[in-house]
C-alpha atoms as a PDB file:
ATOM      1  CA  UNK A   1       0.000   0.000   0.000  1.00  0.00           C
ATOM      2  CA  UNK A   2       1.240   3.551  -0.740  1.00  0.00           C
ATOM      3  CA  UNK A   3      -0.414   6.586   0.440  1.00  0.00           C
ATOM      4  CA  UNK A   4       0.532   9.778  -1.283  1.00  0.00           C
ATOM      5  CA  UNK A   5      -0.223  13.614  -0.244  1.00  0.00           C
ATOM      6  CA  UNK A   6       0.768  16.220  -2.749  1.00  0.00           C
ATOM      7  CA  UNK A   7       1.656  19.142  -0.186  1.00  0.00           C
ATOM      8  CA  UNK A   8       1.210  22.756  -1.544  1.00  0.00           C
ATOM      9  CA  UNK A   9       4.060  24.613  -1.057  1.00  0.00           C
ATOM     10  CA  UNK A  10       6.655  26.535  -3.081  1.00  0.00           C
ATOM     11  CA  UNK A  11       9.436  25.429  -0.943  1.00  0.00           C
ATOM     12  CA  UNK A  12       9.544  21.428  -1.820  1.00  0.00           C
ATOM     13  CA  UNK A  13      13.018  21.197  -2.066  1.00  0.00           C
ATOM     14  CA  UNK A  14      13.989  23.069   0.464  1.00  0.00           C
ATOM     15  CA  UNK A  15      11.769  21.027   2.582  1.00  0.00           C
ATOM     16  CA  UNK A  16      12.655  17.354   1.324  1.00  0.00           C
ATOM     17  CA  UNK A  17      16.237  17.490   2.017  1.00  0.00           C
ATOM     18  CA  UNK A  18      15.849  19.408   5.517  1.00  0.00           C
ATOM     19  CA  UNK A  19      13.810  15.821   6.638  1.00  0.00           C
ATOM     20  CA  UNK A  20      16.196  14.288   4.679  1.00  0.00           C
ATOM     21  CA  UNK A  21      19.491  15.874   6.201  1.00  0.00           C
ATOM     22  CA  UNK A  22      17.287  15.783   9.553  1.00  0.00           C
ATOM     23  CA  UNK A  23      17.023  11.673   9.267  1.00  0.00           C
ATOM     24  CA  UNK A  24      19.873  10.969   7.832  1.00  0.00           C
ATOM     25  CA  UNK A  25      21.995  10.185  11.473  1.00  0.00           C
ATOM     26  CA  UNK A  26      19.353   7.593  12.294  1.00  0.00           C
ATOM     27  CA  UNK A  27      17.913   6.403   8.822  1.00  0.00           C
ATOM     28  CA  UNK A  28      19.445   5.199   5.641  1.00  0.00           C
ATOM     29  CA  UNK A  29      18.855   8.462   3.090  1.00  0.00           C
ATOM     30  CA  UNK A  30      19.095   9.416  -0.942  1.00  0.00           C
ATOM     31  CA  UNK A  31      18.539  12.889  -1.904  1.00  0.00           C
ATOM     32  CA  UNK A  32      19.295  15.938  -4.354  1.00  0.00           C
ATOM     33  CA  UNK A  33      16.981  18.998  -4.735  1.00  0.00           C
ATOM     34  CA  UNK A  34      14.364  17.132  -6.171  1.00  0.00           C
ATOM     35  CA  UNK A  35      13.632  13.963  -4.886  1.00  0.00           C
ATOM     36  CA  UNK A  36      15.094  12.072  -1.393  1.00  0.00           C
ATOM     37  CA  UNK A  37      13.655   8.856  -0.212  1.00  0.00           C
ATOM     38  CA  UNK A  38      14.327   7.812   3.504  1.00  0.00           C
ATOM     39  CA  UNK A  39      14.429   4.125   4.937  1.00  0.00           C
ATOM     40  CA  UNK A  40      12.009   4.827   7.924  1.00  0.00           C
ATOM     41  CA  UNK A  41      11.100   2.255  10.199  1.00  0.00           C
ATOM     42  CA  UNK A  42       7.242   2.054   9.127  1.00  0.00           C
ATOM     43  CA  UNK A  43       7.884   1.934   5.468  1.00  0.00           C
ATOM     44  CA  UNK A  44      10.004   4.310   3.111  1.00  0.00           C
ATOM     45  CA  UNK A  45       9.617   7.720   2.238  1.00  0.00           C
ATOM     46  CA  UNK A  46       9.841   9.053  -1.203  1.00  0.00           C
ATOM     47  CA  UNK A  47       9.276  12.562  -1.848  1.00  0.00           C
ATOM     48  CA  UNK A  48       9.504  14.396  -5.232  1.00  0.00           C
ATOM     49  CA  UNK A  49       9.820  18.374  -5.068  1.00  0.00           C
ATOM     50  CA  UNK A  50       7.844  20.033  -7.750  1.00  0.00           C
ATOM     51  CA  UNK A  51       7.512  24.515  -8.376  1.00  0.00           C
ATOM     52  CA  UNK A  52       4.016  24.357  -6.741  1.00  0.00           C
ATOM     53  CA  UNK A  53       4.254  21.114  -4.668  1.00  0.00           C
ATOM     54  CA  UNK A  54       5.964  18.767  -2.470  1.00  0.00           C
ATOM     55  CA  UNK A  55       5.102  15.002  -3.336  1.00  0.00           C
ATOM     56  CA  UNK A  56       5.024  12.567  -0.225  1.00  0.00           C
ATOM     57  CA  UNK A  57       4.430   8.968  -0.752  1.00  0.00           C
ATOM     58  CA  UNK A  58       5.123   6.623   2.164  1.00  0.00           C
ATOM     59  CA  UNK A  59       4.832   3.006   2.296  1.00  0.00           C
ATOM     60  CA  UNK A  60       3.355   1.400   5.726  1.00  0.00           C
ATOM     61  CA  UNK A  61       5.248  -2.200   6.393  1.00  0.00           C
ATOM     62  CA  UNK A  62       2.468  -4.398   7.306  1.00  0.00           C
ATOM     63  CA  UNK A  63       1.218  -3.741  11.394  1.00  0.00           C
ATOM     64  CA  UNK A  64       2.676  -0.086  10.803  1.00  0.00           C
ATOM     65  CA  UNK A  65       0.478   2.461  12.585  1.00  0.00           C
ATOM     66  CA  UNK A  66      -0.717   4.324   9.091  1.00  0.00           C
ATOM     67  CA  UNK A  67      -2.180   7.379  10.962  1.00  0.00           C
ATOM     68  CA  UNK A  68       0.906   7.991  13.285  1.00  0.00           C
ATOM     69  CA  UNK A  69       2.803   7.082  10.313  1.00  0.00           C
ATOM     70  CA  UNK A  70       1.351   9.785   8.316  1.00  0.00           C
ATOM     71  CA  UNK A  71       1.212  12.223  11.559  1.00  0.00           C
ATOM     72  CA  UNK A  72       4.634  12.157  12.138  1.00  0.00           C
ATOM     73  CA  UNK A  73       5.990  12.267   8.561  1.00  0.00           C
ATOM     74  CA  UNK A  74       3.409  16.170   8.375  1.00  0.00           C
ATOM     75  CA  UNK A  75       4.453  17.181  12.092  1.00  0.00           C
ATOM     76  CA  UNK A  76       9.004  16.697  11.499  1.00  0.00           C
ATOM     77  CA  UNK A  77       7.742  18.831   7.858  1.00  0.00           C
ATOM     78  CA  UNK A  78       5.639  21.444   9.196  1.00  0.00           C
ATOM     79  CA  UNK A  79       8.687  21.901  11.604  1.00  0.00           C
ATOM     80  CA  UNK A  80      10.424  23.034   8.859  1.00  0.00           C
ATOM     81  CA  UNK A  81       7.734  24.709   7.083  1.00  0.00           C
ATOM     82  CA  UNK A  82       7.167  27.048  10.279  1.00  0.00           C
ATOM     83  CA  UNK A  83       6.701  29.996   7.933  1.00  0.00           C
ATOM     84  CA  UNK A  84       3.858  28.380   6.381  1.00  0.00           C
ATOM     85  CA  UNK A  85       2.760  25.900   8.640  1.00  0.00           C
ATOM     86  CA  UNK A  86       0.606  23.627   9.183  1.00  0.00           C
ATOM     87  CA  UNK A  87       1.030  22.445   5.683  1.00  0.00           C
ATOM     88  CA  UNK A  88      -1.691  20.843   4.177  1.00  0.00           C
ATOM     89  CA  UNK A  89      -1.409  16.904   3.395  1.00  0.00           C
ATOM     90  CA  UNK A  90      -4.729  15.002   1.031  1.00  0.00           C
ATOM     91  CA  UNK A  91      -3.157  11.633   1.674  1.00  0.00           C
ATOM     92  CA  UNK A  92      -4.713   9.239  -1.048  1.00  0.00           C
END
């Protein structure tokens, strides 16, 4: 299962590889300006940073909690995003 939430913003890179640099001491992580993926615990995390957008797909490993999942993955990017925050996620 993948759940993806296309994030408006006009800071998606900016944003991607702050989580990215942020994780990257604990977590396995692959990133340039416009794409990172991090090897969370729960399932990976891809993101994709488009002019209007930030892309976030995760992928729950089975018995993952999806909602705290999701919940943490908007609350560590809304950190970032103070200027703007909260930061609106449609997961789908």
């Amino acid at each position: 299962m993948t759940l993806t939430a296309h994030v408006p913003t006009k800071n998606g890179s900016r944003y991607l590889q702050q989580l990215c640099k942020h994780w990257s001491h604990k977590f396995e992580t692959d990133f340039d300006a416009q794409q990172g993926t991090i090897a969370f615990p729960m399932g990976p995390i891809r993101m994709t940073a488009g002019e209007e957008a930030l892309t976030v797909a995760i992928e729950p490993q089975d018995g993952a909690d999806v909602e705290r999942f999701k919940q943490v993955v908007a609350d560590h990017l809304d950190r970032f995003a103070f200027r703007e925050a909260p930061l609106s996620f449609d997961w789908q």
